[in-house]
PDB file of N, CA and C in Angstrom:
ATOM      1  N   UNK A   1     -83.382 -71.083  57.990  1.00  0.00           N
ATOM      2  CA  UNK A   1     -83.806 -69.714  58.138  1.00  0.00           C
ATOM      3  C   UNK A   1     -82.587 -68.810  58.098  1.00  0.00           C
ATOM      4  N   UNK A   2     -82.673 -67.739  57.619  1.00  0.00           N
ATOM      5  CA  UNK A   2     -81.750 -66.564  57.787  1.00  0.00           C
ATOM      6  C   UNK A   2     -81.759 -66.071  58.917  1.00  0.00           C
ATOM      7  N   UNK A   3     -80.284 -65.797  59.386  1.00  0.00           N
ATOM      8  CA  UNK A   3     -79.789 -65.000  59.994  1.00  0.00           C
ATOM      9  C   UNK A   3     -80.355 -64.241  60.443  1.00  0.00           C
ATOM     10  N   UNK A   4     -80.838 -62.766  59.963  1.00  0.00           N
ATOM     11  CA  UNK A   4     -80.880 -61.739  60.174  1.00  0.00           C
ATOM     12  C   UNK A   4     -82.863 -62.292  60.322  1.00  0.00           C
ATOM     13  N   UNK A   5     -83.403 -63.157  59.817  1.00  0.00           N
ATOM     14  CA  UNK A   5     -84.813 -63.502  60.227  1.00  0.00           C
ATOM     15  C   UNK A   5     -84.713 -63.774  62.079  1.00  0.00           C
ATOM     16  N   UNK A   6     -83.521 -64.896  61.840  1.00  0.00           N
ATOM     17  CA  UNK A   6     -83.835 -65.049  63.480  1.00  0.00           C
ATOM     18  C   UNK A   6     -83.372 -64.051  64.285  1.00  0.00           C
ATOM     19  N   UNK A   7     -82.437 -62.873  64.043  1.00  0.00           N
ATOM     20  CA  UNK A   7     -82.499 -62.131  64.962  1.00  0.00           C
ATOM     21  C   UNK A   7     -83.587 -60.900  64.844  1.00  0.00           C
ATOM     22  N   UNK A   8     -84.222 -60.956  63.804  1.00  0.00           N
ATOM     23  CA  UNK A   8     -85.797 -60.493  64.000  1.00  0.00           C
ATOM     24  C   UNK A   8     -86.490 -61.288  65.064  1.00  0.00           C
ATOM     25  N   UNK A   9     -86.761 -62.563  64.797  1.00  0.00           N
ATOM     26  CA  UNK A   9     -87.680 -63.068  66.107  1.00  0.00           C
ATOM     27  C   UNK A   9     -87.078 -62.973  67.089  1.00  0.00           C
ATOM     28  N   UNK A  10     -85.315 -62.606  67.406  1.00  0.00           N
ATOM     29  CA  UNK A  10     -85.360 -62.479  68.826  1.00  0.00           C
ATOM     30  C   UNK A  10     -85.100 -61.633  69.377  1.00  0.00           C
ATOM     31  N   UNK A  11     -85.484 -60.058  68.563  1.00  0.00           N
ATOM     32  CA  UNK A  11     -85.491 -58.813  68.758  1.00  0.00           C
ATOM     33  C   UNK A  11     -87.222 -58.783  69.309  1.00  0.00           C
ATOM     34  N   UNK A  12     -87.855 -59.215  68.659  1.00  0.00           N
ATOM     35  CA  UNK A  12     -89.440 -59.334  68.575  1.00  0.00           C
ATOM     36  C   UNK A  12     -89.664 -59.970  69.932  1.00  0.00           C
ATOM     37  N   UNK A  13     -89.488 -61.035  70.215  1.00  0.00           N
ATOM     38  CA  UNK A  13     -89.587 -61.184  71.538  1.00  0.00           C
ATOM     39  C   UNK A  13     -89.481 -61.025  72.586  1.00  0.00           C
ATOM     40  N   UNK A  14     -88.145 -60.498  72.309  1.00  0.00           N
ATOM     41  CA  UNK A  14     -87.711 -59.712  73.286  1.00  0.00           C
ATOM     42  C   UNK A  14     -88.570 -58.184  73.978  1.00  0.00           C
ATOM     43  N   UNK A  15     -88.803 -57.911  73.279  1.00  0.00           N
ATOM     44  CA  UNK A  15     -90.092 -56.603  73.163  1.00  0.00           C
ATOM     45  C   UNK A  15     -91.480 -56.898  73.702  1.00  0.00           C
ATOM     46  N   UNK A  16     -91.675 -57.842  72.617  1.00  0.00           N
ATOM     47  CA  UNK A  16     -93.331 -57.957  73.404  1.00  0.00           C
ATOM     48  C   UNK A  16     -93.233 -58.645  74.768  1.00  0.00           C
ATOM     49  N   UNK A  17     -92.050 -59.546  75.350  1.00  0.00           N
ATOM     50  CA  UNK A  17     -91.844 -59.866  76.585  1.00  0.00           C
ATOM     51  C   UNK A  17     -91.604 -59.017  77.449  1.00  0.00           C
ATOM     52  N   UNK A  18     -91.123 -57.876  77.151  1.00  0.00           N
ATOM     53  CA  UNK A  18     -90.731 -56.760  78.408  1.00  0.00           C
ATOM     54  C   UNK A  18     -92.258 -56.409  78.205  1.00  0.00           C
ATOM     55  N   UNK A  19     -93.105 -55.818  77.392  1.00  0.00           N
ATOM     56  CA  UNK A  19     -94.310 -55.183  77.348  1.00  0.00           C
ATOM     57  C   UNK A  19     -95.373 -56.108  78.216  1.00  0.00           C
ATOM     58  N   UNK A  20     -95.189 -57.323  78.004  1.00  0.00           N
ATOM     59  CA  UNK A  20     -96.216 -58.155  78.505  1.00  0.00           C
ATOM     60  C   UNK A  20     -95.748 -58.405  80.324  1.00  0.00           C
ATOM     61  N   UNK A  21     -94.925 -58.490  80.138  1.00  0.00           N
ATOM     62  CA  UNK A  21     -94.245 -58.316  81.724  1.00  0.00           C
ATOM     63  C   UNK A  21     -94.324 -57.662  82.764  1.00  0.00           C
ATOM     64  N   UNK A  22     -94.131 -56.017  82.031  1.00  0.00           N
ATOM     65  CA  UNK A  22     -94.774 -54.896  82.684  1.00  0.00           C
ATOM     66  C   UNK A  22     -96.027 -54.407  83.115  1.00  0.00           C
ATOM     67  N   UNK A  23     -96.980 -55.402  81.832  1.00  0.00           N
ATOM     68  CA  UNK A  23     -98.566 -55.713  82.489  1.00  0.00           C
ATOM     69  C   UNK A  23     -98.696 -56.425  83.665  1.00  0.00           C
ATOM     70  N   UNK A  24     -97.760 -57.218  83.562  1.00  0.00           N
ATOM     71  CA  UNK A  24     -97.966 -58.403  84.744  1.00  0.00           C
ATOM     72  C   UNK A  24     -97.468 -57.674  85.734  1.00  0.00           C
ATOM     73  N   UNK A  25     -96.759 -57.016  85.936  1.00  0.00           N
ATOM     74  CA  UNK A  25     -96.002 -56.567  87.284  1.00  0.00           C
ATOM     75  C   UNK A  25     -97.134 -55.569  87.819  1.00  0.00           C
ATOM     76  N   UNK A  26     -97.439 -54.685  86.758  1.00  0.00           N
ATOM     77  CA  UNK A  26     -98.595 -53.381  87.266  1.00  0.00           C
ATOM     78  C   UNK A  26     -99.612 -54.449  87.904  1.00  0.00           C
ATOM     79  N   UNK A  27     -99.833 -55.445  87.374  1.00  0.00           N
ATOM     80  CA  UNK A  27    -101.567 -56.386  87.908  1.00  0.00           C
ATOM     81  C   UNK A  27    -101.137 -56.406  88.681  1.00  0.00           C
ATOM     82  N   UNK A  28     -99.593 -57.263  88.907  1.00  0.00           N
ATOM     83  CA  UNK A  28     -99.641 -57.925  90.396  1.00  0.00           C
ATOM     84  C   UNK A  28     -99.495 -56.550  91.811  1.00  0.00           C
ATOM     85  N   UNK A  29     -99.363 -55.463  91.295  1.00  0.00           N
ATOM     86  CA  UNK A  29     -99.259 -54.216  92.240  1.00  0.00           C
ATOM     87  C   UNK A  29    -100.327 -53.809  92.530  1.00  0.00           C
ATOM     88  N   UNK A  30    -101.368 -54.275  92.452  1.00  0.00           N
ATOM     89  CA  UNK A  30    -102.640 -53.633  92.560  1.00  0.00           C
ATOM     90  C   UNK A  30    -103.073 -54.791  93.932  1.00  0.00           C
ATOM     91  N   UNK A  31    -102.283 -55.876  94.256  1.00  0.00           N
ATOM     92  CA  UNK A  31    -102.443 -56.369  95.128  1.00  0.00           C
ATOM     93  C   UNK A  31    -101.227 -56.233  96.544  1.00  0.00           C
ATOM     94  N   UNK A  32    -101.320 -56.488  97.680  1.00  0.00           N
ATOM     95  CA  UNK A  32    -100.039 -56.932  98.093  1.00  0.00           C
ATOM     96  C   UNK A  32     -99.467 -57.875  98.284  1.00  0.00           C
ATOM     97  N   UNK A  33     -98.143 -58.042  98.393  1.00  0.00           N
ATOM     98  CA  UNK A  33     -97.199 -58.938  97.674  1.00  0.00           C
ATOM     99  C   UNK A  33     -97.128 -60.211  98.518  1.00  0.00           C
ATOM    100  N   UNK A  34     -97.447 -60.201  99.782  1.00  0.00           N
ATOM    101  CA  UNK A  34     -97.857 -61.415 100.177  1.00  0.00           C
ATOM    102  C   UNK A  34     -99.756 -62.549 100.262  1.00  0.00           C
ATOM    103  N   UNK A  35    -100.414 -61.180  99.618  1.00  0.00           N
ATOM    104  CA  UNK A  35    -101.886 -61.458  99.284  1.00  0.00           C
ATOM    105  C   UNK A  35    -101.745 -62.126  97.755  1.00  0.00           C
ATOM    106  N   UNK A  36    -100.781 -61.705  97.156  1.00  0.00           N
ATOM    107  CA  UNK A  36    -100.694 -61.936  95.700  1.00  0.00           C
ATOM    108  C   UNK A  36    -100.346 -63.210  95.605  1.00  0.00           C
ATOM    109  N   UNK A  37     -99.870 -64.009  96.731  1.00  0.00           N
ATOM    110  CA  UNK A  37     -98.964 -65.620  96.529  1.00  0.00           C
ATOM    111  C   UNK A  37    -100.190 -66.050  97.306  1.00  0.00           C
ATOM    112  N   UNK A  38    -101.126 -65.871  97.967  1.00  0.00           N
ATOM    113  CA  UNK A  38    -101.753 -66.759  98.774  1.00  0.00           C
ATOM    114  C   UNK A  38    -102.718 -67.908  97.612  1.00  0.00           C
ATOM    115  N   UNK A  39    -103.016 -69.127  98.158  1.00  0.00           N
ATOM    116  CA  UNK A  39    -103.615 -69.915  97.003  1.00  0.00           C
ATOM    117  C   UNK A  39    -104.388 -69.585  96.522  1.00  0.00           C
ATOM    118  N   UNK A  40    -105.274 -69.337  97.189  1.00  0.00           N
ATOM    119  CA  UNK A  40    -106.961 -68.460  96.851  1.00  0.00           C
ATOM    120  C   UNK A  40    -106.824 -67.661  95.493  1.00  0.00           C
ATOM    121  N   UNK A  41    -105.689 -66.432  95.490  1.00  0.00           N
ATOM    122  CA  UNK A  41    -105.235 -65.595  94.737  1.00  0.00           C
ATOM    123  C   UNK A  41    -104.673 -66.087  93.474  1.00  0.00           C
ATOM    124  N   UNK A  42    -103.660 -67.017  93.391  1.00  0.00           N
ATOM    125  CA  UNK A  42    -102.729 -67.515  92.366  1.00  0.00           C
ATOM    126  C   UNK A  42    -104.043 -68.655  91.905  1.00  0.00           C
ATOM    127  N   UNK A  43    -105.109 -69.134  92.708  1.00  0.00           N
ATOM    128  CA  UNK A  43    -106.103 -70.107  91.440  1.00  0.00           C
ATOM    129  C   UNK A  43    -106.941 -69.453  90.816  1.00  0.00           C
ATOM    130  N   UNK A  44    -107.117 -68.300  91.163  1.00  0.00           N
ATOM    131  CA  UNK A  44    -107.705 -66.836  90.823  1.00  0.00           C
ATOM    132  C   UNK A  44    -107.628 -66.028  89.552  1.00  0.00           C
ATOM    133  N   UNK A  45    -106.313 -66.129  89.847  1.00  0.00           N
ATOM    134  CA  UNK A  45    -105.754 -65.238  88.483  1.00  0.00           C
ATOM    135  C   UNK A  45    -105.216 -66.617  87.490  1.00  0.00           C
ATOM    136  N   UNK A  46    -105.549 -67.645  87.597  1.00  0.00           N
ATOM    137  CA  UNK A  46    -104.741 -68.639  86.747  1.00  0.00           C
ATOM    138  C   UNK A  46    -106.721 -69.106  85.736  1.00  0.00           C
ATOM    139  N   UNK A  47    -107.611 -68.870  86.627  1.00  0.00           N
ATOM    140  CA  UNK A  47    -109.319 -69.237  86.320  1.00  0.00           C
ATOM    141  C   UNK A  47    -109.866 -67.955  85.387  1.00  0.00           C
ATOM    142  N   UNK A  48    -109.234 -66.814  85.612  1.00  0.00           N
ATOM    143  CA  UNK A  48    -109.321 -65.483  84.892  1.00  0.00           C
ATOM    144  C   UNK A  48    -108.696 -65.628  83.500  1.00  0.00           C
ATOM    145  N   UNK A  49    -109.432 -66.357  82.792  1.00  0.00           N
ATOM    146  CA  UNK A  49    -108.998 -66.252  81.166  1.00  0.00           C
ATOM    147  C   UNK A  49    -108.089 -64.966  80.744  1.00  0.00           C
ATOM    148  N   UNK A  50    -108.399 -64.277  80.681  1.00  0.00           N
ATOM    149  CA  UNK A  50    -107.395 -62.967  79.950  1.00  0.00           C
ATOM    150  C   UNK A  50    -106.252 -63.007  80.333  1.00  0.00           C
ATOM    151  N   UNK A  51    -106.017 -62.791  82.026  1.00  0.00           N
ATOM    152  CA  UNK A  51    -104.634 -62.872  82.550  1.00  0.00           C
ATOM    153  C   UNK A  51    -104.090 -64.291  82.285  1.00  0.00           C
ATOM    154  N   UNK A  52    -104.742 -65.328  82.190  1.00  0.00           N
ATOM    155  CA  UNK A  52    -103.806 -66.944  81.818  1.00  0.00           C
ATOM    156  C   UNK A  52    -103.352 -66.614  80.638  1.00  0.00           C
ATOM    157  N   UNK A  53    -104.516 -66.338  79.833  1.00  0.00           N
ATOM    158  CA  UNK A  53    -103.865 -66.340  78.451  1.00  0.00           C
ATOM    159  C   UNK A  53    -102.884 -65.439  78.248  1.00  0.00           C
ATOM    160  N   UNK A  54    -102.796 -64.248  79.077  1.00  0.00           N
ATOM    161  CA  UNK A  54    -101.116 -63.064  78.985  1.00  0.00           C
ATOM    162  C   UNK A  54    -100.543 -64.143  79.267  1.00  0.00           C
ATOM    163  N   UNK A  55    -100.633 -64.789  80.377  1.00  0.00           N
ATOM    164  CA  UNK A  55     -99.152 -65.467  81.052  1.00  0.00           C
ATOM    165  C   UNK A  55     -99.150 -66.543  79.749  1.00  0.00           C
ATOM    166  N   UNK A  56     -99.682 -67.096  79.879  1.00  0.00           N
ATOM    167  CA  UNK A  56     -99.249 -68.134  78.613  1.00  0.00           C
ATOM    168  C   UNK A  56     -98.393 -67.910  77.587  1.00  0.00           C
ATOM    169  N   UNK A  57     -98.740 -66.430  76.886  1.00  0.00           N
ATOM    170  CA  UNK A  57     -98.284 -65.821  76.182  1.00  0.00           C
ATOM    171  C   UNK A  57     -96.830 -65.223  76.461  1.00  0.00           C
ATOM    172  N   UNK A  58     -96.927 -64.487  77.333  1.00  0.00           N
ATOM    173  CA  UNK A  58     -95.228 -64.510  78.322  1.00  0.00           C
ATOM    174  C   UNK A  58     -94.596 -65.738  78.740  1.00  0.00           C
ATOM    175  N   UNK A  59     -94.779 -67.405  78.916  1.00  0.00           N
ATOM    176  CA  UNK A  59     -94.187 -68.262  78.763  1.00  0.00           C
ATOM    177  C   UNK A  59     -93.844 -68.709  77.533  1.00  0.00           C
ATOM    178  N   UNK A  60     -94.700 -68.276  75.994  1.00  0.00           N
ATOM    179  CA  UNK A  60     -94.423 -68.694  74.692  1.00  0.00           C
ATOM    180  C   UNK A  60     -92.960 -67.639  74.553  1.00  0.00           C
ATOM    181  N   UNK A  61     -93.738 -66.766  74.965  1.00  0.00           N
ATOM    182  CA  UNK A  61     -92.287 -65.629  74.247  1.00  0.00           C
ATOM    183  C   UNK A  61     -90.851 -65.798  74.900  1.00  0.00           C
ATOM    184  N   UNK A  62     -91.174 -65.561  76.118  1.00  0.00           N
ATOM    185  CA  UNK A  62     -89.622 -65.975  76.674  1.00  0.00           C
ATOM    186  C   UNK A  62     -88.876 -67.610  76.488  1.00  0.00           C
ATOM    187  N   UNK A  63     -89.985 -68.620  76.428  1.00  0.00           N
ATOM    188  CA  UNK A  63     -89.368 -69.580  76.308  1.00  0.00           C
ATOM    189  C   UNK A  63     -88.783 -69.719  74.474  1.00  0.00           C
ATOM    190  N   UNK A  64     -89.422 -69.195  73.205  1.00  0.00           N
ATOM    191  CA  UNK A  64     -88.639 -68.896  72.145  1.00  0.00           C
ATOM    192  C   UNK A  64     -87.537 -67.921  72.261  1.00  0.00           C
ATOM    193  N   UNK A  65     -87.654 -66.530  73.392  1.00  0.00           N
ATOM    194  CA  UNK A  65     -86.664 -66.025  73.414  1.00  0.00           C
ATOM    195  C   UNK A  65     -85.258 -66.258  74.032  1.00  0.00           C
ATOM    196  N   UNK A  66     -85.580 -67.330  74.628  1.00  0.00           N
ATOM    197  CA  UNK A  66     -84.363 -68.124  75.031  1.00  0.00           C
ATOM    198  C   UNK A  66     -84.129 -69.277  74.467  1.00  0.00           C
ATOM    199  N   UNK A  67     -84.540 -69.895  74.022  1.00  0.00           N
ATOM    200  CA  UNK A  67     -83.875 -71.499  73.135  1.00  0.00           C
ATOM    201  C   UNK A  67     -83.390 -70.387  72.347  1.00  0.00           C
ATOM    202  N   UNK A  68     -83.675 -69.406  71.611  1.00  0.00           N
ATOM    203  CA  UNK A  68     -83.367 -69.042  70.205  1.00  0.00           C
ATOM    204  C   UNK A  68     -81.932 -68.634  70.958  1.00  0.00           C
ATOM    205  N   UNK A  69     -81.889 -67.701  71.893  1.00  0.00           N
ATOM    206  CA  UNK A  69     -80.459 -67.301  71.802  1.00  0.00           C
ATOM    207  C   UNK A  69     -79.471 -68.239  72.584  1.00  0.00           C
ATOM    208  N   UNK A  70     -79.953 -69.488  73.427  1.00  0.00           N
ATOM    209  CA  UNK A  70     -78.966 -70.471  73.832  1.00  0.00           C
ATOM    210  C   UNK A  70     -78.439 -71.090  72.535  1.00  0.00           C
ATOM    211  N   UNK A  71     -79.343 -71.200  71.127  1.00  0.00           N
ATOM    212  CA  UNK A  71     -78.953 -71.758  69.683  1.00  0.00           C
ATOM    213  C   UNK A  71     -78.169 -70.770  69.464  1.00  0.00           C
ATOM    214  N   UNK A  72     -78.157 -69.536  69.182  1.00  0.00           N
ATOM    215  CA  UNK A  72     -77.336 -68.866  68.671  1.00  0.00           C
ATOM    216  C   UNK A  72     -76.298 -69.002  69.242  1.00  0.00           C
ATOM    217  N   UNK A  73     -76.083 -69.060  70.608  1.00  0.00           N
ATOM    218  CA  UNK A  73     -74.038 -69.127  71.276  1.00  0.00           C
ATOM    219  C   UNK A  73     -73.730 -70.434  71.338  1.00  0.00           C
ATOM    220  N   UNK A  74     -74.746 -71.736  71.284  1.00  0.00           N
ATOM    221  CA  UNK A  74     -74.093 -73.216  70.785  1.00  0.00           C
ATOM    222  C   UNK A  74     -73.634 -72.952  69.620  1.00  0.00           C
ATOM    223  N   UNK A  75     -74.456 -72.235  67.998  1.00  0.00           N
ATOM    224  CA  UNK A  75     -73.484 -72.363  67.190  1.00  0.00           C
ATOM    225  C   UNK A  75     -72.416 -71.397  67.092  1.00  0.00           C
ATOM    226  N   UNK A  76     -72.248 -70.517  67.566  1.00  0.00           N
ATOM    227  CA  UNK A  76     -71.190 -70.030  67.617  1.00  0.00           C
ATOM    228  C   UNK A  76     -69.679 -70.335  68.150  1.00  0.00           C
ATOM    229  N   UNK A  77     -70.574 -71.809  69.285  1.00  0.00           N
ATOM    230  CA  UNK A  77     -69.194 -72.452  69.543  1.00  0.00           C
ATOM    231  C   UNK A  77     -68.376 -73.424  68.372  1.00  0.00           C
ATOM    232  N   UNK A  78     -69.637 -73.837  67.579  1.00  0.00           N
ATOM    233  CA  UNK A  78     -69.012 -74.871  67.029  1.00  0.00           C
ATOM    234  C   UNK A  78     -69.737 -75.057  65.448  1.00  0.00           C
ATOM    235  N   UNK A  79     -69.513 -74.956  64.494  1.00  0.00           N
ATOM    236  CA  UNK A  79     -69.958 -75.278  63.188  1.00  0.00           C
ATOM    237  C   UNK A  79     -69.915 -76.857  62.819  1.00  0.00           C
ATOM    238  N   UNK A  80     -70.885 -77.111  61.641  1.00  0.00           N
ATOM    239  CA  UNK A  80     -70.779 -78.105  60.985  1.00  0.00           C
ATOM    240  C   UNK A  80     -72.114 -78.791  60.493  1.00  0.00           C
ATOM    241  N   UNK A  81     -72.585 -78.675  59.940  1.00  0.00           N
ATOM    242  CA  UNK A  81     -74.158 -79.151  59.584  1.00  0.00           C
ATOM    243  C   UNK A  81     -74.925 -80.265  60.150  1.00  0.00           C
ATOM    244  N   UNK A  82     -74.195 -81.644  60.622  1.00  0.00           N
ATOM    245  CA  UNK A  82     -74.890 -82.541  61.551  1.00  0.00           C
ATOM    246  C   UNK A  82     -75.175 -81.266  62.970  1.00  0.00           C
ATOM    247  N   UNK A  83     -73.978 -80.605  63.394  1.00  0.00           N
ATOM    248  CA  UNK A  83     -74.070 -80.314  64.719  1.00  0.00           C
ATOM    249  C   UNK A  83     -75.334 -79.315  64.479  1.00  0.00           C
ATOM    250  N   UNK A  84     -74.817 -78.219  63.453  1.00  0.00           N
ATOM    251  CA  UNK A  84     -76.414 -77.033  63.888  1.00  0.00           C
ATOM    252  C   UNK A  84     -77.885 -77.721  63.501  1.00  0.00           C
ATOM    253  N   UNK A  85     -77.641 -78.868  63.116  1.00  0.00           N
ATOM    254  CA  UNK A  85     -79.212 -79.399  62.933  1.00  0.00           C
ATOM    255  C   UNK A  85     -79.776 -79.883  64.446  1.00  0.00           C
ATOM    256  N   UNK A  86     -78.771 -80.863  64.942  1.00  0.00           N
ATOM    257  CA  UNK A  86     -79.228 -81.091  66.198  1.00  0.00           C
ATOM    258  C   UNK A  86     -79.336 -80.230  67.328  1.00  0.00           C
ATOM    259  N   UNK A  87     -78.489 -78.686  67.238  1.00  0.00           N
ATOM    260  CA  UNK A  87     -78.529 -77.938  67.670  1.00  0.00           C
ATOM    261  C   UNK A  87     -79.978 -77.268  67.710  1.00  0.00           C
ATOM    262  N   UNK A  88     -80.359 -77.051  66.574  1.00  0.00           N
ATOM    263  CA  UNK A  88     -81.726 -76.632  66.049  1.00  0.00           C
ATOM    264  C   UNK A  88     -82.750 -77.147  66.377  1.00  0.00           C
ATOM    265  N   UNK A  89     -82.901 -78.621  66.373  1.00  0.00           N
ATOM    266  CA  UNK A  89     -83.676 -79.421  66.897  1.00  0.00           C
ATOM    267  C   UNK A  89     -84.169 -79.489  68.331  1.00  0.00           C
ATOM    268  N   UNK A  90     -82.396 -79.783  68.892  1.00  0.00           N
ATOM    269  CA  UNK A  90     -82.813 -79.981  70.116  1.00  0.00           C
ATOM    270  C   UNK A  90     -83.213 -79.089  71.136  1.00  0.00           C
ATOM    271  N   UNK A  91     -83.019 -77.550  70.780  1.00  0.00           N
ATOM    272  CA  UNK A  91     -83.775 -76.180  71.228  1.00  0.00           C
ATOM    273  C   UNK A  91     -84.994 -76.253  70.878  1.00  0.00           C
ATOM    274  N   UNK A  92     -85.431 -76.544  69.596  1.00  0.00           N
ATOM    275  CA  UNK A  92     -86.906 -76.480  69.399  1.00  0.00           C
ATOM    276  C   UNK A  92     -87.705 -77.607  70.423  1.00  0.00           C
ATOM    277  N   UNK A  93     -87.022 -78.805  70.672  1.00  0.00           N
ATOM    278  CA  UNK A  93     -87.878 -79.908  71.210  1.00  0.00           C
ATOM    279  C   UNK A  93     -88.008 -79.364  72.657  1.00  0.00           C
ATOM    280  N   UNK A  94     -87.011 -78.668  73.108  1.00  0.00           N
ATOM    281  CA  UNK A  94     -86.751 -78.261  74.630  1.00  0.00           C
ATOM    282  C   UNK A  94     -87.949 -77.122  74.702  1.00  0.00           C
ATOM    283  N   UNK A  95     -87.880 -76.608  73.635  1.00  0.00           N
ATOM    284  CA  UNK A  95     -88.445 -75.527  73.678  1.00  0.00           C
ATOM    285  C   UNK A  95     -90.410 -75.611  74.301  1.00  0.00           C
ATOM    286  N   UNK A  96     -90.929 -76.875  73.430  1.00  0.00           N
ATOM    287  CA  UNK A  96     -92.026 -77.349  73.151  1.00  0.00           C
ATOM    288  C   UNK A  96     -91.860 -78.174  74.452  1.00  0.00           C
ATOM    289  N   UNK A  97     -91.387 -78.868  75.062  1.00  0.00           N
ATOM    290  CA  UNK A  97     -90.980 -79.594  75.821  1.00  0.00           C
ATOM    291  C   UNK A  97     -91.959 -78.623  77.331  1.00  0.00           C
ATOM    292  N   UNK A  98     -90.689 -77.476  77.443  1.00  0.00           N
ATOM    293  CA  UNK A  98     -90.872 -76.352  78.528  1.00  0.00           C
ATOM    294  C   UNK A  98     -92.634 -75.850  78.368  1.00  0.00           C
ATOM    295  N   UNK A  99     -92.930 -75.380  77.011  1.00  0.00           N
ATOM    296  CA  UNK A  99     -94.171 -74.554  76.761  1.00  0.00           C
ATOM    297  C   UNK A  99     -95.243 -75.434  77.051  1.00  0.00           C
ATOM    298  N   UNK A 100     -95.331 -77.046  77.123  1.00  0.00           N
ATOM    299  CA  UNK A 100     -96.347 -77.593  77.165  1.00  0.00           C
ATOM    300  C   UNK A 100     -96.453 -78.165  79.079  1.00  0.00           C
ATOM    301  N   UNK A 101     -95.194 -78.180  79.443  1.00  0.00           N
ATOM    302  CA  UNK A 101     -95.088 -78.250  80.888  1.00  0.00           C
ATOM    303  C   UNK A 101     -95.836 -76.961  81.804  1.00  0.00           C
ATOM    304  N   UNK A 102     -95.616 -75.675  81.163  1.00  0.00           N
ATOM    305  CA  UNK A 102     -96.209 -74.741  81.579  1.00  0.00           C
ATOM    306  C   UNK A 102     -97.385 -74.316  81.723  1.00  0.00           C
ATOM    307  N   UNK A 103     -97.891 -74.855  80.089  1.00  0.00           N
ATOM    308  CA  UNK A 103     -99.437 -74.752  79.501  1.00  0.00           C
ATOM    309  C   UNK A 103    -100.045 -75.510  80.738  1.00  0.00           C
ATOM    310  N   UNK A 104     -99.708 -77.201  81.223  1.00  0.00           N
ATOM    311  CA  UNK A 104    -100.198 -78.121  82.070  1.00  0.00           C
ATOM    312  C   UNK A 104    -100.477 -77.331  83.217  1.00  0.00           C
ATOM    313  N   UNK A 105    -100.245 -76.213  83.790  1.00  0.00           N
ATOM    314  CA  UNK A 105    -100.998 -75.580  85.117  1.00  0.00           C
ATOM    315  C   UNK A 105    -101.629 -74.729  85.112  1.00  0.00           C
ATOM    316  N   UNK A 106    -101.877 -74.057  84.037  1.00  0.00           N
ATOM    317  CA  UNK A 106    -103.037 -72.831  83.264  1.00  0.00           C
ATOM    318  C   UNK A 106    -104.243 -73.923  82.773  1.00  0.00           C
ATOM    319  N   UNK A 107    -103.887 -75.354  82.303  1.00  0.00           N
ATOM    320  CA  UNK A 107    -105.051 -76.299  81.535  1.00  0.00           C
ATOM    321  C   UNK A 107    -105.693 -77.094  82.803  1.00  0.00           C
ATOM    322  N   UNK A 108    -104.771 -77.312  83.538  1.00  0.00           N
ATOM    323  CA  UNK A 108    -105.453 -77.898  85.103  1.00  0.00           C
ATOM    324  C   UNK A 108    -106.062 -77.291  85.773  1.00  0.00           C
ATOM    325  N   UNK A 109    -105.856 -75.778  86.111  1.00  0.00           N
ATOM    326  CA  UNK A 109    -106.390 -74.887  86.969  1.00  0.00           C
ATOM    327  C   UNK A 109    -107.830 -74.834  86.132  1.00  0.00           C
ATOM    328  N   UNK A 110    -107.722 -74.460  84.573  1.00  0.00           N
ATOM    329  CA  UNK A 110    -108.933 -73.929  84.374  1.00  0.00           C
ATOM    330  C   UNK A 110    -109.781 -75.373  84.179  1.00  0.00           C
ATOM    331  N   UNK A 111    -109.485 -76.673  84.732  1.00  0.00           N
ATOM    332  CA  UNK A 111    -110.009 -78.055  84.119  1.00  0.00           C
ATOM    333  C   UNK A 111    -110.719 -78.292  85.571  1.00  0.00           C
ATOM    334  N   UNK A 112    -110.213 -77.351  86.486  1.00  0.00           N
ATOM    335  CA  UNK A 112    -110.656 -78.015  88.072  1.00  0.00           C
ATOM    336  C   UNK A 112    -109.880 -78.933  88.437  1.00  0.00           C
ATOM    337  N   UNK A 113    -108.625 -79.539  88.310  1.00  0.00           N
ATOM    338  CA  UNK A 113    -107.678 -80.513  88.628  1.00  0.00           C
ATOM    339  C   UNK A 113    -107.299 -80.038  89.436  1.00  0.00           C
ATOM    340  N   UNK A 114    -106.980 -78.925  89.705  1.00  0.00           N
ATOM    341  CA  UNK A 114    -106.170 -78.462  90.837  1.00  0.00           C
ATOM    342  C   UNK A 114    -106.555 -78.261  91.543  1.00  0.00           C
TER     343      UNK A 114
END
């Protein structure tokens, strides 16, 4: 991929993550801040389809918006085509790695596991 593509996606993410964030913060203000952590509350808003699926969506984005730019300052330490492949790789696997660990408590909550 080009350059200037990936710092499109990590301009892009960066954006819709502050936007989606700021939803989340206004929701969670509409409660108070120790009502907002109680269990009742957090299996609540995790069983509420719309808000899982934001958060989900705010774990996709930030977790691409960070592998992408931990890849960008690994290669900047170091060039060479074996290295930025595994570099590449091994952000993407981390990446998928993190997003499906996350997905697992939005897919449990709404499965009744929890």
């Amino acid at each position: 991929m080009r350059e200037s593509t990936i710092m499109k996606i990590h301009y892009g993410t960066a954006l819709a993550a502050v936007a989606l964030v700021a939803v989340h913060i206004l929701m969670r203000l509409t409660q108070g801040f120790a009502e907002s952590l109680e269990y009742e509350s957090v299996i609540a808003n995790y069983k509420f389809i719309p808000y899982a699926a934001m958060l989900e969506l705010i774990l996709i984005l930030l977790a691409v918006h960070g592998f992408n730019g931990l890849r960008v300052i690994l290669l900047e330490l170091k060039q060479g085509r074996t290295y930025e492949k595994a570099v590449s790789y091994g952000c993407l696997a981390a990446m998928i790695a993190l997003i499906a660990y996350g997905s697992r408590t939005i897919i449990m909550t709404n499965m009744g596991i929890v």
